[in-house]
Every structure is written in C-alpha cells, then in structure tokens.
PDB file of N, CA and C in Angstrom:
ATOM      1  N   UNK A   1     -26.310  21.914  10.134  1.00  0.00           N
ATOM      2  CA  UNK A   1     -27.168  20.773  10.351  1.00  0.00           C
ATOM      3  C   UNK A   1     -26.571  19.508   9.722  1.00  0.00           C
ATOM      4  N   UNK A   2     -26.345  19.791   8.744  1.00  0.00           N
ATOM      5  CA  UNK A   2     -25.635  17.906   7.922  1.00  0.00           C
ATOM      6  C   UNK A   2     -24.281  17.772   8.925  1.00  0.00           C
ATOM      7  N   UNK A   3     -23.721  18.915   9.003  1.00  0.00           N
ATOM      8  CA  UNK A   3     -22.163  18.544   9.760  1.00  0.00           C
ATOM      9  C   UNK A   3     -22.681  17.808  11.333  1.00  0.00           C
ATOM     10  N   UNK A   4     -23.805  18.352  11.736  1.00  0.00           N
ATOM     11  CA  UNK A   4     -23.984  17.618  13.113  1.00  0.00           C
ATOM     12  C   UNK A   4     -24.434  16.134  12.451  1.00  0.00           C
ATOM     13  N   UNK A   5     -25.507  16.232  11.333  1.00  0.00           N
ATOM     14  CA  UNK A   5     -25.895  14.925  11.008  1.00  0.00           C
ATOM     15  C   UNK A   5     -24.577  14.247  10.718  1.00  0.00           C
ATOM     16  N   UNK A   6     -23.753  14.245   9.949  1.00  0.00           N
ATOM     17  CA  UNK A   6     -22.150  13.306   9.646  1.00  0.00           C
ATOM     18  C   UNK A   6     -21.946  12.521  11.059  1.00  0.00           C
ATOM     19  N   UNK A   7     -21.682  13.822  12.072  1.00  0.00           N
ATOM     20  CA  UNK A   7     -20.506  13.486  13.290  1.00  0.00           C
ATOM     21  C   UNK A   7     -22.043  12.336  14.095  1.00  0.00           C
ATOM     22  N   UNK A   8     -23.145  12.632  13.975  1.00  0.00           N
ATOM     23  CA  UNK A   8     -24.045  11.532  14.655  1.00  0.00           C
ATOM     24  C   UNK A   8     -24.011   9.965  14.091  1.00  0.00           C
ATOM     25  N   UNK A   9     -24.308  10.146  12.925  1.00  0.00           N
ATOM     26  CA  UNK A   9     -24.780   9.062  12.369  1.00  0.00           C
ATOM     27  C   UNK A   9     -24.001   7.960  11.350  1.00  0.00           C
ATOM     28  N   UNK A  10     -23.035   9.101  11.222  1.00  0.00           N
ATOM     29  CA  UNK A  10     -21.453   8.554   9.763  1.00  0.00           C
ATOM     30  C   UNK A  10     -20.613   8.399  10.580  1.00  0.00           C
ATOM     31  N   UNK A  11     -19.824   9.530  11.395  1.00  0.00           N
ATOM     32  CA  UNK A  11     -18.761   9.012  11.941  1.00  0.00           C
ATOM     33  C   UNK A  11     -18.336   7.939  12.765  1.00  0.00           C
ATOM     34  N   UNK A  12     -19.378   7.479  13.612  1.00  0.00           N
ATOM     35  CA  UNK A  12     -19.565   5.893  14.562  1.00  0.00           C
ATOM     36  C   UNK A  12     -19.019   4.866  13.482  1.00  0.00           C
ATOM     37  N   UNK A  13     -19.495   4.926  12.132  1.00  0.00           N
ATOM     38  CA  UNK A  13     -18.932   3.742  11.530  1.00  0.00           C
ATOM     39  C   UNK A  13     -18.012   3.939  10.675  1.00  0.00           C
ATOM     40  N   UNK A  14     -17.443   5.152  10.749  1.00  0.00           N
ATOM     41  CA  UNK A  14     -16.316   5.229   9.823  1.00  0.00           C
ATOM     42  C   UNK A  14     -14.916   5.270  10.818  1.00  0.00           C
ATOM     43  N   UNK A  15     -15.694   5.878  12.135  1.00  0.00           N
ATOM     44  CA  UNK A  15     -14.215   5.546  13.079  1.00  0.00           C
ATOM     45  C   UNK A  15     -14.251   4.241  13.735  1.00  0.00           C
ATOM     46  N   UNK A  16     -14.848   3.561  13.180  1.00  0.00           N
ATOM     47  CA  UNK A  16     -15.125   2.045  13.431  1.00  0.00           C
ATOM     48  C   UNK A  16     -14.308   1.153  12.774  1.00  0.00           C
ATOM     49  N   UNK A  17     -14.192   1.713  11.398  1.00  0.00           N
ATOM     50  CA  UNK A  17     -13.372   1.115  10.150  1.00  0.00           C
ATOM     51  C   UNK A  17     -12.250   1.356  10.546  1.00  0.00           C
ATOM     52  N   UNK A  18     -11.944   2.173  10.486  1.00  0.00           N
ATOM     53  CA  UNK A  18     -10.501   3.028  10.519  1.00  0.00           C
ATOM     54  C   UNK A  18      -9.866   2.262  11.662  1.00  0.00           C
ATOM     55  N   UNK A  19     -10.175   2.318  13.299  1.00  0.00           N
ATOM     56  CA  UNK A  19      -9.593   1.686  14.140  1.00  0.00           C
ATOM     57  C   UNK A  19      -9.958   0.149  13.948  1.00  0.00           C
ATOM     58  N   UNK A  20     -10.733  -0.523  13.209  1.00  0.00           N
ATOM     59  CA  UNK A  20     -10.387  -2.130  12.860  1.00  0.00           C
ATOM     60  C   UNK A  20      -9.007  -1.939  12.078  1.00  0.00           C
ATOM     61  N   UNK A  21      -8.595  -1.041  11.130  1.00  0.00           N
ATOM     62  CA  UNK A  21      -7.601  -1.473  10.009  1.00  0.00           C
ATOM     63  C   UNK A  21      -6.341  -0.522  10.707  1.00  0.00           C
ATOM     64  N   UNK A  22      -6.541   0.348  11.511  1.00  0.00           N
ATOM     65  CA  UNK A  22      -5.009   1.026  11.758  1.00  0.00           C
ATOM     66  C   UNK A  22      -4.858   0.512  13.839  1.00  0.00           C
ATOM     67  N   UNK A  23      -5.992  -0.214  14.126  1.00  0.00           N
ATOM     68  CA  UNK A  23      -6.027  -0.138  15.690  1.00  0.00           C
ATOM     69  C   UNK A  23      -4.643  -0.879  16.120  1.00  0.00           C
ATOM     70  N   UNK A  24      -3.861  -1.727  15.137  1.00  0.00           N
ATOM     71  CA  UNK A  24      -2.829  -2.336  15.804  1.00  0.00           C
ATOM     72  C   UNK A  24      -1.698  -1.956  15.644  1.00  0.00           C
ATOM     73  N   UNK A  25      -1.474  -0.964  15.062  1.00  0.00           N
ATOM     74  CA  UNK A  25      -0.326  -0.073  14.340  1.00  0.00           C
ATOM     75  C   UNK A  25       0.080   0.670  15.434  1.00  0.00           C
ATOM     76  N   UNK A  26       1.407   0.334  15.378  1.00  0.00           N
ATOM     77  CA  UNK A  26       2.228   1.110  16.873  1.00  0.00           C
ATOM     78  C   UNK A  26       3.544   1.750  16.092  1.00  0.00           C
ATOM     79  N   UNK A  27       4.023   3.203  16.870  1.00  0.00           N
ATOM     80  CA  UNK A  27       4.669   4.069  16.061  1.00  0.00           C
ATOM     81  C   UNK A  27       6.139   3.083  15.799  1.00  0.00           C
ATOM     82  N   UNK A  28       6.343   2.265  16.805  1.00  0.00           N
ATOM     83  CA  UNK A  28       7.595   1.204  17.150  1.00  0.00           C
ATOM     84  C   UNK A  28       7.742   0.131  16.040  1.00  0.00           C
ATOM     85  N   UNK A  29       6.746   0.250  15.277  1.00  0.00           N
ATOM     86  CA  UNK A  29       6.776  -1.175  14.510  1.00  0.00           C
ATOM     87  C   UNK A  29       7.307   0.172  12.882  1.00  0.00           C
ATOM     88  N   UNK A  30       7.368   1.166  13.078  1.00  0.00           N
ATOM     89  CA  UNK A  30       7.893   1.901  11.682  1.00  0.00           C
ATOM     90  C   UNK A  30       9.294   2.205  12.095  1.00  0.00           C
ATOM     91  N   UNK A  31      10.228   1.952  13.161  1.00  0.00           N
ATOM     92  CA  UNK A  31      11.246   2.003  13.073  1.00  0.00           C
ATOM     93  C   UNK A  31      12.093   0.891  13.696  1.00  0.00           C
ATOM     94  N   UNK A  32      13.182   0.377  12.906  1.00  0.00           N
ATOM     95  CA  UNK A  32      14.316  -0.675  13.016  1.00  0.00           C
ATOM     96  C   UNK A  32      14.762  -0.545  14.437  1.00  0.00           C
ATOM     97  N   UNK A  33      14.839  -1.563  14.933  1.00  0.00           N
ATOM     98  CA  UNK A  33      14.818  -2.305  16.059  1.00  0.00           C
ATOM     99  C   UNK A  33      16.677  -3.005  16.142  1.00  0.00           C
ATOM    100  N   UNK A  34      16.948  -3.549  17.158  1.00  0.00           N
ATOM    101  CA  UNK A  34      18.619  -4.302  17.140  1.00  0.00           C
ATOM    102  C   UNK A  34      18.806  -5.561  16.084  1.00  0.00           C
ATOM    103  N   UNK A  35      17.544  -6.015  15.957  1.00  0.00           N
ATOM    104  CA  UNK A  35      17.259  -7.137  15.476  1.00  0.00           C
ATOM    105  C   UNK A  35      16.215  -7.297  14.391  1.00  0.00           C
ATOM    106  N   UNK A  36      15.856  -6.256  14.165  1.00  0.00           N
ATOM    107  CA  UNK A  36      14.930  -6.513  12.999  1.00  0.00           C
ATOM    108  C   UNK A  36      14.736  -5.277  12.000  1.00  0.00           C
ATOM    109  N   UNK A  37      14.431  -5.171  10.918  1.00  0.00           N
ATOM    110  CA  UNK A  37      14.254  -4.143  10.011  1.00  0.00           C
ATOM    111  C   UNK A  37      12.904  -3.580  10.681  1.00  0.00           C
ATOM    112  N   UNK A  38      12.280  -2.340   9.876  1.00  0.00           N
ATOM    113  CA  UNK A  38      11.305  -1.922  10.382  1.00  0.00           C
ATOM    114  C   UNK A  38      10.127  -2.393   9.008  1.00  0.00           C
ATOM    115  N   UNK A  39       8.822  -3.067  10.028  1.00  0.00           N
ATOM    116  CA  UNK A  39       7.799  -3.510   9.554  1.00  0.00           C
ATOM    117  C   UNK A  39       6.521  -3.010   9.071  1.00  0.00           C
ATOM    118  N   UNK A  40       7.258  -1.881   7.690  1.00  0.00           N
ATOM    119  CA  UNK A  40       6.841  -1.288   6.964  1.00  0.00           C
ATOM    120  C   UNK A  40       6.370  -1.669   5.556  1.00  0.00           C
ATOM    121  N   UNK A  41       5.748  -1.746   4.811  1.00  0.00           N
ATOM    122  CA  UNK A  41       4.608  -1.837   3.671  1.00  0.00           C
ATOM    123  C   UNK A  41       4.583  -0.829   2.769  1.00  0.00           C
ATOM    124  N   UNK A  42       4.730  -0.641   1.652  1.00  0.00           N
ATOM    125  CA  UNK A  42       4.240   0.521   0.456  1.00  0.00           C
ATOM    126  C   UNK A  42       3.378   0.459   0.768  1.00  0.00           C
ATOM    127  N   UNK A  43       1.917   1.644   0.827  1.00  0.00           N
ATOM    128  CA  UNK A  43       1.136   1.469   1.001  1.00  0.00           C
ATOM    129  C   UNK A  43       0.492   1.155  -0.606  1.00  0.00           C
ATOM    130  N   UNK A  44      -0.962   0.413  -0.665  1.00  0.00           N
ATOM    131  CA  UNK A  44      -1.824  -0.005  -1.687  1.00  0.00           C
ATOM    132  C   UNK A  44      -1.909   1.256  -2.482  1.00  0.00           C
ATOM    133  N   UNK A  45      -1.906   0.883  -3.810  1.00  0.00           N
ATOM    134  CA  UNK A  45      -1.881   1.858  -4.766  1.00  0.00           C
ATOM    135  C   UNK A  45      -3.814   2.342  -4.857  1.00  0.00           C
ATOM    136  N   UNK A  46      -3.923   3.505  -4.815  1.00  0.00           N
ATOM    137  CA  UNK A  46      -5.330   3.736  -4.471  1.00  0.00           C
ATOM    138  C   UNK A  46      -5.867   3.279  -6.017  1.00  0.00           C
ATOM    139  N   UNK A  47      -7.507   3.031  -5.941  1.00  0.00           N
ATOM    140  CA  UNK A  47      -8.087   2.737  -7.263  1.00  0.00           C
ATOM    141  C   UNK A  47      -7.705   3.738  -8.564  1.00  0.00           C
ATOM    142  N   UNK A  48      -7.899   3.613  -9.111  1.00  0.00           N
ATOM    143  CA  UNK A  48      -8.096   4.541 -10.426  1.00  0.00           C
ATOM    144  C   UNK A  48      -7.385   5.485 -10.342  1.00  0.00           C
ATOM    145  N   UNK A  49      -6.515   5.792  -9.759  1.00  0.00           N
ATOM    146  CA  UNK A  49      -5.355   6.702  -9.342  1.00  0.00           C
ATOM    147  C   UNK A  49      -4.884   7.412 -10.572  1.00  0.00           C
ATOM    148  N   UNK A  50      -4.602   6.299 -11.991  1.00  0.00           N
ATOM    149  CA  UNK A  50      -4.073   6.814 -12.956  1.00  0.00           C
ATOM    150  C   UNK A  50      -4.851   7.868 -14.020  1.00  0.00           C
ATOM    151  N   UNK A  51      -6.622   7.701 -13.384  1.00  0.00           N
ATOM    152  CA  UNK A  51      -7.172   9.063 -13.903  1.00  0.00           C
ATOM    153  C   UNK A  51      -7.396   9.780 -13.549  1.00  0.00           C
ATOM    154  N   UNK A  52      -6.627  10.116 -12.481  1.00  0.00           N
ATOM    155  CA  UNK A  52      -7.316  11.530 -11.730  1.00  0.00           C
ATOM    156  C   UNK A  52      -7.061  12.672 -12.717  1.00  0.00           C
ATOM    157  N   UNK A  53      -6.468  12.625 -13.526  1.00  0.00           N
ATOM    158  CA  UNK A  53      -6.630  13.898 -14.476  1.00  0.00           C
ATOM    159  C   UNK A  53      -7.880  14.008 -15.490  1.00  0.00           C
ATOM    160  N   UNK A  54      -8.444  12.941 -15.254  1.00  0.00           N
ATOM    161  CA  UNK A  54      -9.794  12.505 -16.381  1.00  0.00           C
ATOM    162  C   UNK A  54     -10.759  13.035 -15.510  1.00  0.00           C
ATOM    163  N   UNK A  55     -10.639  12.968 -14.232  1.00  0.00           N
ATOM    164  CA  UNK A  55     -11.929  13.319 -13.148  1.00  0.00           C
ATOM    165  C   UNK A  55     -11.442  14.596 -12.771  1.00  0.00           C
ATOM    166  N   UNK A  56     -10.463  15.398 -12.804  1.00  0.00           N
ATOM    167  CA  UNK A  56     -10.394  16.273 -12.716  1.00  0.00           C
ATOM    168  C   UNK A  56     -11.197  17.765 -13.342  1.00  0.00           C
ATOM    169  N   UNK A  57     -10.415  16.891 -14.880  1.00  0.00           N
ATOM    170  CA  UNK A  57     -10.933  17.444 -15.874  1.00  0.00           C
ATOM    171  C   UNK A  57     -12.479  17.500 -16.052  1.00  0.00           C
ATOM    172  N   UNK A  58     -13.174  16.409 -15.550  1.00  0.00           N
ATOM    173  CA  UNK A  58     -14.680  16.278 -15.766  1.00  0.00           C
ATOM    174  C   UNK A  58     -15.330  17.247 -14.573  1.00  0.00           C
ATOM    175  N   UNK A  59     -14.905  16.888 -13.392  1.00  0.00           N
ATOM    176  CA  UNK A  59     -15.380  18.048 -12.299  1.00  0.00           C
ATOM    177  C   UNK A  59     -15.749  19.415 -12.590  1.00  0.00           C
ATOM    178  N   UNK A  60     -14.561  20.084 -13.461  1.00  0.00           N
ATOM    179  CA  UNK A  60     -14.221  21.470 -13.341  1.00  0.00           C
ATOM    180  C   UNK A  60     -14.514  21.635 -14.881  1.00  0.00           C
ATOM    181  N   UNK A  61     -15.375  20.851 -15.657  1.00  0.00           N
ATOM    182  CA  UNK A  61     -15.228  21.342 -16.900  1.00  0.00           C
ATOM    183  C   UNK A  61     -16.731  22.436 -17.181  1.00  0.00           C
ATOM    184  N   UNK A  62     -16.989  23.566 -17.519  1.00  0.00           N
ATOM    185  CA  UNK A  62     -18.401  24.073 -17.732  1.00  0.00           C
ATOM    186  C   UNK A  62     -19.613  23.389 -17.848  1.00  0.00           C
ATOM    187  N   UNK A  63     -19.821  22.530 -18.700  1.00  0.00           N
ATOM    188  CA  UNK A  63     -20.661  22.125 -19.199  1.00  0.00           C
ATOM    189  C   UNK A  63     -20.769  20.308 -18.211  1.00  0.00           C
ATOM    190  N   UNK A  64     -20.438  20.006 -17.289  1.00  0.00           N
ATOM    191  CA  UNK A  64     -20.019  18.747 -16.236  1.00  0.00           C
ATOM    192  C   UNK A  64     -20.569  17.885 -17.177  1.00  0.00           C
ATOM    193  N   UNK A  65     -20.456  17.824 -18.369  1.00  0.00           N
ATOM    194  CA  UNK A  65     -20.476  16.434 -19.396  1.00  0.00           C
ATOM    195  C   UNK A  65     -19.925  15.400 -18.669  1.00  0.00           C
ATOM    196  N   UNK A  66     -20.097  14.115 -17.969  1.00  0.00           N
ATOM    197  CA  UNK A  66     -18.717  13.281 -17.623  1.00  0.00           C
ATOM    198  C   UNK A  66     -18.961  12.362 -18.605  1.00  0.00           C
ATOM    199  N   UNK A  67     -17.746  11.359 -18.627  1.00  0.00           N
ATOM    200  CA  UNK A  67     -17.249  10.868 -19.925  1.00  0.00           C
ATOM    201  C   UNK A  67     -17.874   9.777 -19.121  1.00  0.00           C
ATOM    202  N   UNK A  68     -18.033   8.644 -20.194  1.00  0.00           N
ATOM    203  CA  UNK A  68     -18.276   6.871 -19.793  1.00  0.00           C
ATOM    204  C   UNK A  68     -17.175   6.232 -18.866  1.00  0.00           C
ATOM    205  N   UNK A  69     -17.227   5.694 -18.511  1.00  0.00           N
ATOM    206  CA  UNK A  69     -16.014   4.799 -17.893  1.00  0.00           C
ATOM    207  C   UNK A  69     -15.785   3.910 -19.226  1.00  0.00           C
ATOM    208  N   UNK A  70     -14.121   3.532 -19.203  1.00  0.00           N
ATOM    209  CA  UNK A  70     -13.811   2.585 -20.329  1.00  0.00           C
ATOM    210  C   UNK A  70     -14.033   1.119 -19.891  1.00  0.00           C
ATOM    211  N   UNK A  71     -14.023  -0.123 -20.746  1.00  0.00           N
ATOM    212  CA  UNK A  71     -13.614  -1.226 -19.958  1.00  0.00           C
ATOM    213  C   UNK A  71     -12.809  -1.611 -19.044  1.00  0.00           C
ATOM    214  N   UNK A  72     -11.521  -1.233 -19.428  1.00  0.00           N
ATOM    215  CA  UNK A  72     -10.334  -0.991 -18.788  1.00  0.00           C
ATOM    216  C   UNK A  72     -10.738  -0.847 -16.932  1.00  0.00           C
ATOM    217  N   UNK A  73     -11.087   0.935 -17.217  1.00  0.00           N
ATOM    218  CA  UNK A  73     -11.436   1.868 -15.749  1.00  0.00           C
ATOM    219  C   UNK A  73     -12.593   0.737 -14.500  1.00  0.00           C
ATOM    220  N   UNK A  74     -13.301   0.325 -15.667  1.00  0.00           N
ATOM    221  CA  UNK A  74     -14.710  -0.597 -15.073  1.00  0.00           C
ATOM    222  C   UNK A  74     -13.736  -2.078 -14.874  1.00  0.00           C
ATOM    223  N   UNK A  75     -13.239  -2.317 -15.421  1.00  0.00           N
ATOM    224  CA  UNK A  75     -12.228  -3.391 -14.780  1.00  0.00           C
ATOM    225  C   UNK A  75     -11.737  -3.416 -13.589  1.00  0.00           C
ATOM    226  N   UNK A  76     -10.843  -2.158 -13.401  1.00  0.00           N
ATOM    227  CA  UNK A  76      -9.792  -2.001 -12.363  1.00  0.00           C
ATOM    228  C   UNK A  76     -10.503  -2.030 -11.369  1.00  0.00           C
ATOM    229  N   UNK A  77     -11.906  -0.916 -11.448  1.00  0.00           N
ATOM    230  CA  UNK A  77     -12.757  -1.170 -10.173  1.00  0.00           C
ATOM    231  C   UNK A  77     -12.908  -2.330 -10.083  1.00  0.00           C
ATOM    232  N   UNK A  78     -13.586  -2.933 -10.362  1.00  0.00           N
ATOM    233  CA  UNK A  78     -14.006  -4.250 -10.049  1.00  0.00           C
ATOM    234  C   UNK A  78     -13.226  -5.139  -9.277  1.00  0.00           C
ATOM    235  N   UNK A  79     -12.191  -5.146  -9.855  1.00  0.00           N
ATOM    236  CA  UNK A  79     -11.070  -6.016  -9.411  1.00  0.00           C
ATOM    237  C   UNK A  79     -10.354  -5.004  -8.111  1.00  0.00           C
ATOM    238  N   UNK A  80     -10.485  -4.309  -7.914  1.00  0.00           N
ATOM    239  CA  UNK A  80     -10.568  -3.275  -6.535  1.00  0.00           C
ATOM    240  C   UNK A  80     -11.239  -3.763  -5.574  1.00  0.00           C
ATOM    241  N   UNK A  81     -12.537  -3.790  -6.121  1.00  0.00           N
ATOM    242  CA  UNK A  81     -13.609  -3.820  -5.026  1.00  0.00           C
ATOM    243  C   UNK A  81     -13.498  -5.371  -4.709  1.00  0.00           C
ATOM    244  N   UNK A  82     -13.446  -6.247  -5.399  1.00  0.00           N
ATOM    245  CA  UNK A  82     -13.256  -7.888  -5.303  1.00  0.00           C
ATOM    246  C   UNK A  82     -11.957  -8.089  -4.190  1.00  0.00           C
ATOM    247  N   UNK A  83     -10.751  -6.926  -4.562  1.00  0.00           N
ATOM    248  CA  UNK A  83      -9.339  -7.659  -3.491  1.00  0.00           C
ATOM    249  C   UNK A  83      -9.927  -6.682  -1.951  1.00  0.00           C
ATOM    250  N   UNK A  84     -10.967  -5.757  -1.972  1.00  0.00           N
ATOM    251  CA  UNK A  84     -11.566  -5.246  -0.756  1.00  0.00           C
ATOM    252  C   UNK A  84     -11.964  -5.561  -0.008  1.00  0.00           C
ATOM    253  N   UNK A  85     -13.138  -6.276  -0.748  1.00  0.00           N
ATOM    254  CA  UNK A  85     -14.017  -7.383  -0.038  1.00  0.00           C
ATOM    255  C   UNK A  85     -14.024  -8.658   1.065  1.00  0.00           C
ATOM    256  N   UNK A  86     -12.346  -9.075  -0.338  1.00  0.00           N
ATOM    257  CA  UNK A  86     -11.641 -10.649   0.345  1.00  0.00           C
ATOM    258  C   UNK A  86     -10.879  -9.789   1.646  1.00  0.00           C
ATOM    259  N   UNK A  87     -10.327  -8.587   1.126  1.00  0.00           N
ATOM    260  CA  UNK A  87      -9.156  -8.587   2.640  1.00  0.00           C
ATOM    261  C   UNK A  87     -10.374  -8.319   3.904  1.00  0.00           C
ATOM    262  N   UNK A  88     -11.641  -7.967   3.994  1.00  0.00           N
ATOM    263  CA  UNK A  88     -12.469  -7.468   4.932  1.00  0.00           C
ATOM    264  C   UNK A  88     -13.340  -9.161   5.479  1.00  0.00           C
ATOM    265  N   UNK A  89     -13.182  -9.910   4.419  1.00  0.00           N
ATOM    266  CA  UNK A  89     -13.868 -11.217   5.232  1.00  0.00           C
ATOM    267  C   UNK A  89     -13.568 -11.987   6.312  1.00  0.00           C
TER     268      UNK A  89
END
C-alpha cells in the first residue's frame, strides 16, 4: 500500500525535479568532440558528507541516542540549503 501510495502521489514530483535538472543532459556533451573538450563538471560535494560516520554510527547504535548537531554541522546545512534555493530560483 505506501509503495502504490509513493509511485501515485511522490513520484509525479520527484520525476519532475529530476527531469528539470538532468532534462538537458545529452550523453554527447560527456565526451570530447574535434573542437572542444568534454563539458563535464565534478559533481557538488553532497551536504554533510564528512559525517556520515557520525550518522552511521547513530543509526545502528542500540540505544538510537542521536547526538546534537554541532554549530559547525548546523552551519554547513544552512549554507547548503541557502546555495539550493538560489540555484532553483
């Protein structure tokens, strides 16, 4: 029942997202051309990436104590969600 609820009601706007941000991406533009390099990007370093061993650890720990977020962690989001926002306006 939830898996039919997802594919009804979630997936319309998540494959909505997805083809706004990958719909212009052609396999031709990832490889070098006579005349041009290929028009490739590192991709964005995902949020909080550098604790996944902190959320790991909190997931799977017995007692699912989770820890506070630091200033730091509550920073990075922020400033995540702020360069998200601007690239979506």
């Amino acid at each position: 029942m939830r898996v039919g609820d997802w594919h009804d009601r979630q997936r319309p706007g998540v494959a909505r997202r997805v083809r706004a941000v990958l719909g212009k991406c052609e396999l031709s533009r990832h490889a070098p051309a006579r005349d041009r390099a290929a028009a490739v990007t590192a991709p964005a370093r995902a949020p909080l990436a550098g604790h996944t061993q902190a959320v790991a650890t909190a997931w799977t720990s017995p007692d699912r104590s989770l820890p506070e977020p630091t200033s730091e962690q509550l920073t990075e989001a922020e400033d995540y969600q702020r360069a998200l926002y601007r690239s979506h306006r």
